[in-house]
N, C-alpha and C. Protein backbone atom coordinates (compact mmCIF):
# COMPACT_ATOMS: atom_id res chain seq x y z
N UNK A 1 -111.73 -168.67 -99.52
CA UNK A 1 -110.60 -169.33 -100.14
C UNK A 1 -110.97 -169.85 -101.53
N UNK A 2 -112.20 -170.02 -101.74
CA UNK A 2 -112.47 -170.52 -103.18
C UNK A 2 -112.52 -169.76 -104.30
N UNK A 3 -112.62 -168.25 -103.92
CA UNK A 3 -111.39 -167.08 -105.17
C UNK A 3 -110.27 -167.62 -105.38
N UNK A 4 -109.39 -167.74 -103.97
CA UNK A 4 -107.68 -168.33 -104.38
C UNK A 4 -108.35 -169.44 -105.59
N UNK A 5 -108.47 -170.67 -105.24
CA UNK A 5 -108.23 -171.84 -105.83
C UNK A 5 -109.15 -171.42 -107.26
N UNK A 6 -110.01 -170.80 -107.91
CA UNK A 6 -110.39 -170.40 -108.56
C UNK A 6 -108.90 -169.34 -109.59
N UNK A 7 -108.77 -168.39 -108.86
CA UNK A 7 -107.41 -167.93 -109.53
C UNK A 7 -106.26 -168.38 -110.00
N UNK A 8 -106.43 -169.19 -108.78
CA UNK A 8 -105.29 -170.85 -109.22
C UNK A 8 -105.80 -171.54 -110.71
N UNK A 9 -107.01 -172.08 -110.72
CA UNK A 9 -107.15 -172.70 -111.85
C UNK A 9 -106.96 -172.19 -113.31
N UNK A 10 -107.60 -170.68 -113.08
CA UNK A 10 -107.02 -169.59 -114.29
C UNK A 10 -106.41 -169.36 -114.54
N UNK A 11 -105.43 -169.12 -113.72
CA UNK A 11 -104.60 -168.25 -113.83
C UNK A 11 -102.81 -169.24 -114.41
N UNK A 12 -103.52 -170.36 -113.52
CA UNK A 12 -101.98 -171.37 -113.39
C UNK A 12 -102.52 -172.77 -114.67
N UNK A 13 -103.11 -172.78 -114.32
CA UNK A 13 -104.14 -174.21 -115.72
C UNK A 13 -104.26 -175.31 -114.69
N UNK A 14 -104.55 -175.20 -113.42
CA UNK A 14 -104.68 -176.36 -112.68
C UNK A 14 -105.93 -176.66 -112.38
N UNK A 15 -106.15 -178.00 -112.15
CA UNK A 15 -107.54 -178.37 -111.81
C UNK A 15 -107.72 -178.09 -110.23
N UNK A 16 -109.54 -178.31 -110.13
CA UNK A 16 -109.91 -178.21 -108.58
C UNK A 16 -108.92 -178.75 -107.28
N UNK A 17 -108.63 -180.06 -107.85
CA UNK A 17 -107.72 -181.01 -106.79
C UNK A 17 -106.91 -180.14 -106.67
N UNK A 18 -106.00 -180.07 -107.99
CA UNK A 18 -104.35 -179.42 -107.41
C UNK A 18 -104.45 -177.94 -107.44
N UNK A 19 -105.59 -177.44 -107.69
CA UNK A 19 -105.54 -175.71 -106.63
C UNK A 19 -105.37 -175.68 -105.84
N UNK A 20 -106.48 -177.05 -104.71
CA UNK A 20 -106.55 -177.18 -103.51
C UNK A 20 -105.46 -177.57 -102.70
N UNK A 21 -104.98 -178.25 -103.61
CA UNK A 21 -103.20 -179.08 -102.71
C UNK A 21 -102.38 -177.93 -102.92
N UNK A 22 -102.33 -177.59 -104.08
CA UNK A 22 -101.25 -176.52 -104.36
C UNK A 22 -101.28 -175.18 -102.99
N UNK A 23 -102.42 -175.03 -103.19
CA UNK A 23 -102.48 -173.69 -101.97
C UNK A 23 -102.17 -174.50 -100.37
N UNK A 24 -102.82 -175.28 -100.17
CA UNK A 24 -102.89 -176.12 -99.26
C UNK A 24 -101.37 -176.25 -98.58
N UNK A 25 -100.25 -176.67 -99.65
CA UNK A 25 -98.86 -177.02 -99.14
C UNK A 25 -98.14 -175.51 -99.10
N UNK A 26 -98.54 -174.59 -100.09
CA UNK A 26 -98.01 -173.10 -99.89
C UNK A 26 -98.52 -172.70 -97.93
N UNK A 27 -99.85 -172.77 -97.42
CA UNK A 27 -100.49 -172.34 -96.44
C UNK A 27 -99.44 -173.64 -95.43
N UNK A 28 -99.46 -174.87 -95.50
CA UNK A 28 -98.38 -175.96 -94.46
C UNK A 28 -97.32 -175.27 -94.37
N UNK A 29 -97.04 -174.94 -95.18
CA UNK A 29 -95.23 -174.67 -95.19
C UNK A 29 -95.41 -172.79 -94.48
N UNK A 30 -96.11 -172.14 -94.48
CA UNK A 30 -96.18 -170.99 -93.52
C UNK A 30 -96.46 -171.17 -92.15
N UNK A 31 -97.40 -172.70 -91.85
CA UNK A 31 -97.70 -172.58 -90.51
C UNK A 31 -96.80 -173.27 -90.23
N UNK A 32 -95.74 -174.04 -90.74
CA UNK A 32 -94.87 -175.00 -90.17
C UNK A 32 -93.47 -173.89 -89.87
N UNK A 33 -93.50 -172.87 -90.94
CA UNK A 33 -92.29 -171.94 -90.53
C UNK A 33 -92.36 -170.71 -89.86
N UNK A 34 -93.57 -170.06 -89.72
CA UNK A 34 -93.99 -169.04 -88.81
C UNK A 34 -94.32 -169.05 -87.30
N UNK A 35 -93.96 -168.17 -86.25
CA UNK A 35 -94.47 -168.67 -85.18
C UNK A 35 -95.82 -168.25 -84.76
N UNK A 36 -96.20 -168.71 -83.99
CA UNK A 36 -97.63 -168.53 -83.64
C UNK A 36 -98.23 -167.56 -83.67
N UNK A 37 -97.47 -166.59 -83.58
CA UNK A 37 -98.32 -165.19 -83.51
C UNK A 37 -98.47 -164.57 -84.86
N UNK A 38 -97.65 -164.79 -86.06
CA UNK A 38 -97.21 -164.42 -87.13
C UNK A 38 -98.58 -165.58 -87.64
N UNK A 39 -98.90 -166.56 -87.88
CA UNK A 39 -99.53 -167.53 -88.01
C UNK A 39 -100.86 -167.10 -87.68
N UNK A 40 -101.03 -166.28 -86.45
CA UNK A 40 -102.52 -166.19 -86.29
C UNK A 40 -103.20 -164.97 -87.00
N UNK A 41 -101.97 -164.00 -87.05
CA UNK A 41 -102.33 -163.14 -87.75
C UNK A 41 -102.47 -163.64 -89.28
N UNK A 42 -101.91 -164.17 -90.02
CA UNK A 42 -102.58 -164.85 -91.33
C UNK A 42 -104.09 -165.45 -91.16
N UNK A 43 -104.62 -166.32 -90.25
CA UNK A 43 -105.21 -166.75 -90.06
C UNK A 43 -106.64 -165.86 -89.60
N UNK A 44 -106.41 -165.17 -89.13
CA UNK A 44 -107.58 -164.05 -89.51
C UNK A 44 -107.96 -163.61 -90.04
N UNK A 45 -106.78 -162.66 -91.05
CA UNK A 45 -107.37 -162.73 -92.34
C UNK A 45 -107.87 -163.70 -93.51
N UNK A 46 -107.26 -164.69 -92.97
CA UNK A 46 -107.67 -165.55 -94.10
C UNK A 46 -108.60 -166.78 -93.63
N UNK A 47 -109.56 -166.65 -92.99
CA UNK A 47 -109.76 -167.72 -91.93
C UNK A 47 -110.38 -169.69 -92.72
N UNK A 48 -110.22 -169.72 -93.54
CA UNK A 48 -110.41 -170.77 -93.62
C UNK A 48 -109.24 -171.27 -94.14
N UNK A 49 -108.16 -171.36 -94.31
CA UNK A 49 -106.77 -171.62 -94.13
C UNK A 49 -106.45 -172.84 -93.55
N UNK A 50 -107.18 -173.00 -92.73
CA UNK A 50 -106.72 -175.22 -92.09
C UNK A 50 -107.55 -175.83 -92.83
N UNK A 51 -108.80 -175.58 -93.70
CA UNK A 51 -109.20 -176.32 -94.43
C UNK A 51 -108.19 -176.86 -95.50
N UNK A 52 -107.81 -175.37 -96.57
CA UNK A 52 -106.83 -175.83 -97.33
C UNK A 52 -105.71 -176.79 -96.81
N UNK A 53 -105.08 -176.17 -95.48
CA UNK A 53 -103.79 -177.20 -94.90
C UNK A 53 -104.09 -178.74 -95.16
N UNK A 54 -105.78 -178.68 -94.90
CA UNK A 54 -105.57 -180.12 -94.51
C UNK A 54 -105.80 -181.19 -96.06
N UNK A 55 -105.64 -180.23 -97.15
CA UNK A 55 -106.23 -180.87 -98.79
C UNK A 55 -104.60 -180.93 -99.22
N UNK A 56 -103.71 -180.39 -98.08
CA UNK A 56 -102.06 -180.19 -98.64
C UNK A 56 -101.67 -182.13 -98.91
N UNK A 57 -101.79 -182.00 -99.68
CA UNK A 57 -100.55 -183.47 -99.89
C UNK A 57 -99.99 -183.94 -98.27
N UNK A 58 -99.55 -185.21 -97.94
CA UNK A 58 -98.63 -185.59 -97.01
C UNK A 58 -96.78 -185.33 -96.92
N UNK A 59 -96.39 -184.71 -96.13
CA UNK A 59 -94.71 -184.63 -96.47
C UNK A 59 -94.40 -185.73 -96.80
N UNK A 60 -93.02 -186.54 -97.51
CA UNK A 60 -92.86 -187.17 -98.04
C UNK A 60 -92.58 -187.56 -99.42
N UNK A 61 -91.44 -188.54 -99.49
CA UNK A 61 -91.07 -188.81 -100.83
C UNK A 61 -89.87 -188.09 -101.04
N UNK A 62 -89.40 -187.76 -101.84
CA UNK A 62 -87.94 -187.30 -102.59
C UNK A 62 -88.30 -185.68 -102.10
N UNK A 63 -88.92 -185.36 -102.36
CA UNK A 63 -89.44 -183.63 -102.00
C UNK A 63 -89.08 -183.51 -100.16
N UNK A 64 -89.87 -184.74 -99.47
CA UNK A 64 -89.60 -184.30 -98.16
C UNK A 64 -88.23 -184.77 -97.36
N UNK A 65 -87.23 -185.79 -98.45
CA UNK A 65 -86.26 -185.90 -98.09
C UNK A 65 -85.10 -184.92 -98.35
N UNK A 66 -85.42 -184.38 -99.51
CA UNK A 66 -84.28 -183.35 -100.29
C UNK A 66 -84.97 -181.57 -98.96
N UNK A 67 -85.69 -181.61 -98.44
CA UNK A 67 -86.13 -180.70 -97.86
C UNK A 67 -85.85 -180.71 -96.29
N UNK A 68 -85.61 -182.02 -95.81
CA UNK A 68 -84.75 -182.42 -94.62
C UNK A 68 -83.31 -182.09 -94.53
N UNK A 69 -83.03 -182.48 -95.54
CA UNK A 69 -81.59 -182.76 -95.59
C UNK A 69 -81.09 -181.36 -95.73
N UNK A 70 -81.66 -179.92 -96.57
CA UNK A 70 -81.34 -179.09 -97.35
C UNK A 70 -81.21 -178.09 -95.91
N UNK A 71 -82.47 -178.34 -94.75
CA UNK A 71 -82.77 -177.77 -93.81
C UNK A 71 -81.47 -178.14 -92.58
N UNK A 72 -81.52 -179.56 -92.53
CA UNK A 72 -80.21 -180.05 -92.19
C UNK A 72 -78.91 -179.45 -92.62
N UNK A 73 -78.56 -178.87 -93.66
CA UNK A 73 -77.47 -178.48 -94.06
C UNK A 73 -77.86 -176.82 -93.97
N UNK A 74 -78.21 -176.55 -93.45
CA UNK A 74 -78.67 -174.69 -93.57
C UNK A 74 -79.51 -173.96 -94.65
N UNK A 75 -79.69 -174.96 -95.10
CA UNK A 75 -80.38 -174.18 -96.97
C UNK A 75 -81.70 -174.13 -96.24
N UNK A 76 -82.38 -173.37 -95.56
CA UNK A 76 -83.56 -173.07 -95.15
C UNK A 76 -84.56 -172.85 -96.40
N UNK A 77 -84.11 -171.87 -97.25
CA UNK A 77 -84.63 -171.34 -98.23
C UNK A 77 -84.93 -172.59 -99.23
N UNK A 78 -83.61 -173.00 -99.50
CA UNK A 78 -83.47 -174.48 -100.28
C UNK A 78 -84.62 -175.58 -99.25
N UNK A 79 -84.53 -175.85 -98.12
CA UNK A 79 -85.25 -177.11 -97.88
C UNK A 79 -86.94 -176.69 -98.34
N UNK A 80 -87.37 -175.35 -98.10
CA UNK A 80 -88.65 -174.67 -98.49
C UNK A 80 -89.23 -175.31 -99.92
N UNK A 81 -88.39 -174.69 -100.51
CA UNK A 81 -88.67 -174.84 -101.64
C UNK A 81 -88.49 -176.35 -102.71
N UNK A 82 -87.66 -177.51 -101.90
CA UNK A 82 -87.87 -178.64 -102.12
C UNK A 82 -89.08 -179.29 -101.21
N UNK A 83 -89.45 -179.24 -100.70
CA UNK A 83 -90.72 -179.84 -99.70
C UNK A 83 -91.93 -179.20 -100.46
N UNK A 84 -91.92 -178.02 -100.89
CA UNK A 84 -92.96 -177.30 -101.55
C UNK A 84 -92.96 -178.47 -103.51
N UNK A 85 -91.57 -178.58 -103.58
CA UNK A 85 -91.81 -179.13 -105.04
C UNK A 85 -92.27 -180.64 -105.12
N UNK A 86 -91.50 -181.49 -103.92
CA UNK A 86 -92.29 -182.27 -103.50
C UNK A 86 -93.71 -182.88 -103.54
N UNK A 87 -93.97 -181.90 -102.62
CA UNK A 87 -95.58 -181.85 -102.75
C UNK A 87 -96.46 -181.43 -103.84
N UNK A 88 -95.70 -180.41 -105.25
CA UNK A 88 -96.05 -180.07 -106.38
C UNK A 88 -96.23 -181.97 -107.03
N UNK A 89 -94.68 -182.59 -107.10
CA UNK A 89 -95.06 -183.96 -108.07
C UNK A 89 -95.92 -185.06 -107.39
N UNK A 90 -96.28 -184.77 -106.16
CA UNK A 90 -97.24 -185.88 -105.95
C UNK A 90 -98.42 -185.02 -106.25
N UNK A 91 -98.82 -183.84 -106.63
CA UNK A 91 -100.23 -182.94 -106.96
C UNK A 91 -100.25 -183.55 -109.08
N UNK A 92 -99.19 -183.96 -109.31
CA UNK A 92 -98.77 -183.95 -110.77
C UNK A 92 -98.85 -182.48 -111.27
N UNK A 93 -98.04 -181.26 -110.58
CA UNK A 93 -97.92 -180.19 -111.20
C UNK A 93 -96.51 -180.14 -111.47
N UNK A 94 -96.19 -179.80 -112.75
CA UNK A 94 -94.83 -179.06 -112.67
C UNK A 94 -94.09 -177.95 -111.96
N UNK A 95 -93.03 -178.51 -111.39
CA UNK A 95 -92.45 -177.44 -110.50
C UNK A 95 -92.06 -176.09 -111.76
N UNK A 96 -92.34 -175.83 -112.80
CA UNK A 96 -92.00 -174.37 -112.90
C UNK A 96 -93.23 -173.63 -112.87
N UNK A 97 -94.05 -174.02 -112.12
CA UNK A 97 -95.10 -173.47 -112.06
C UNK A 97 -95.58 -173.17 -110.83
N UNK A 98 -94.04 -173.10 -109.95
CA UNK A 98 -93.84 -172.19 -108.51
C UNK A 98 -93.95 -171.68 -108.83
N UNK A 99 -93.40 -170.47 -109.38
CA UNK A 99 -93.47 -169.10 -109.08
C UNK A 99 -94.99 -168.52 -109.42
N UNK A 100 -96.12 -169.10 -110.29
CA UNK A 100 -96.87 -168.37 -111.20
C UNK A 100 -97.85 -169.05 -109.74
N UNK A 101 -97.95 -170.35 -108.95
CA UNK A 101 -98.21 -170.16 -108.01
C UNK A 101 -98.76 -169.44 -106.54
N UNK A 102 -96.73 -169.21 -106.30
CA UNK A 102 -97.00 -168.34 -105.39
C UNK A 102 -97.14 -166.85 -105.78
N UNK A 103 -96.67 -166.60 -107.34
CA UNK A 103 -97.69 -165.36 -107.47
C UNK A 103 -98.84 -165.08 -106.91
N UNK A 104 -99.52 -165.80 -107.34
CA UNK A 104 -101.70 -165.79 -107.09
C UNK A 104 -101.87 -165.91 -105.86
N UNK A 105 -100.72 -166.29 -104.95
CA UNK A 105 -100.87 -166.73 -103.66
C UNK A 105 -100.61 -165.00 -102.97
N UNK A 106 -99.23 -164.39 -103.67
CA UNK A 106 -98.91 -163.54 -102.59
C UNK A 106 -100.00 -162.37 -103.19
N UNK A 107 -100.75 -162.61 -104.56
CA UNK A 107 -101.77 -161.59 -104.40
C UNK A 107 -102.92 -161.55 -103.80
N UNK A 108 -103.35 -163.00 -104.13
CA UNK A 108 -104.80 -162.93 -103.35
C UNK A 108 -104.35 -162.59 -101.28
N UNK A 109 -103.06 -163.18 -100.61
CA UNK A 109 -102.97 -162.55 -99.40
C UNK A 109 -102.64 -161.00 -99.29
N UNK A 110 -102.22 -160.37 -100.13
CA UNK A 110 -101.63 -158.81 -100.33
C UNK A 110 -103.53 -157.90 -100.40
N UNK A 111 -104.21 -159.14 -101.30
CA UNK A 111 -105.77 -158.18 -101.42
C UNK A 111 -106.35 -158.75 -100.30
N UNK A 112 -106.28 -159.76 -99.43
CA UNK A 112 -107.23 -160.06 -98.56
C UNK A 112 -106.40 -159.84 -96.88
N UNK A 113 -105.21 -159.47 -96.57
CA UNK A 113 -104.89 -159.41 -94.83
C UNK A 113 -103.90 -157.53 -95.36
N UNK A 114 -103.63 -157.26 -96.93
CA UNK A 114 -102.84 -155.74 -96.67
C UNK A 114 -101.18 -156.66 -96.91
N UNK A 115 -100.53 -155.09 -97.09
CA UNK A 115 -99.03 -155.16 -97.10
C UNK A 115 -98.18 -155.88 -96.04
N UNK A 116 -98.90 -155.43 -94.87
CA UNK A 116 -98.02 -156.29 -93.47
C UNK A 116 -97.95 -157.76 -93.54
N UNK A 117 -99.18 -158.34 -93.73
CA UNK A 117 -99.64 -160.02 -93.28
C UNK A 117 -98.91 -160.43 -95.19
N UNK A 118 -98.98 -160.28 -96.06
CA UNK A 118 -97.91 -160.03 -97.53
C UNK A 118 -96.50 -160.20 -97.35
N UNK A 119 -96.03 -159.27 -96.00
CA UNK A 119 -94.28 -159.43 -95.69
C UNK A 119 -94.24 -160.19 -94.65
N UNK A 120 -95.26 -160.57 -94.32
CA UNK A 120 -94.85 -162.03 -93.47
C UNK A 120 -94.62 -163.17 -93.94
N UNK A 121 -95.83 -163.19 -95.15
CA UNK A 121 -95.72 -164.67 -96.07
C UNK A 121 -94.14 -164.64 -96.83
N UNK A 122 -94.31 -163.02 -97.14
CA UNK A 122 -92.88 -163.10 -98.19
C UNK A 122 -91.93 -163.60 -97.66
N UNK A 123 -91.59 -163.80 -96.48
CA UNK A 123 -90.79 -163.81 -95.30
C UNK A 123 -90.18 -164.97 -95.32
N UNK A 124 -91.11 -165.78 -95.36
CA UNK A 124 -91.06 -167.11 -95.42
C UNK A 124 -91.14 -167.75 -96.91
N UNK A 125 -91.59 -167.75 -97.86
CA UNK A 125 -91.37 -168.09 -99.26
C UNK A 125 -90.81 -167.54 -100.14
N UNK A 126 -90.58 -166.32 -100.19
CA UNK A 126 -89.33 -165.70 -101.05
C UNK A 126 -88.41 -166.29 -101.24
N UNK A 127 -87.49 -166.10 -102.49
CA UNK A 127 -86.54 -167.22 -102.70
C UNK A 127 -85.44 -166.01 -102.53
């Protein structure tokens, strides 16, 4: 995992911390929306993956309320992606710097689990 957060820092201009959170809340928000089996298969390929989870920021704040509520109202896609930005302003990253993000994210999983374990993540974070 320390390629990702490395690619992260290059690639996105973030420091060690918020590579680590940054990937960290991208990897929460897959195990919180995937089911177990979809989940383990990430997790093989990528096996140190609960480390990052656990460097993810705490839910909470304006991000994890606008992401309740959004989920509450059907915006699945919408609550995702507020809980994810969330957790971006307590990292102090700017949220337009999702996408360049989960870029580095869906490449480094596309080079390290293949195309299949790629349309699972997409699955779930695609907007």
């Amino acid at each position: 995992m320390n390629e990702l957060i490395q690619q992260l820092m290059k690639a996105v201009g973030l420091d060690q911390n918020q590579a680590q959170g940054a990937a960290g809340l991208v990897f929460k928000t897959l195990k919180e929306k995937l089911d177990a089996g979809q989940f383990s298969q990430l997790a093989q390929k990528l096996p140190d993956i609960q480390g990052l989870i656990d460097l993810a920021p705490k839910a909470g704040g304006l991000g994890g309320l606008l992401g309740g509520l959004a989920g509450a109202l059907g915006g699945d896609s919408l609550g995702k992606l507020a809980s994810l930005a969330g957790g971006l302003k307590d990292l102090k990253i700017d949220f337009g710097k999702m996408d360049d993000i989960l870029g580095q994210v869906f490449a480094f999983v596309k080079a390290k689990g293949g195309d299949s374990v790629l349309a699972i993540v997409k699955s779930v974070l695609s907007k």
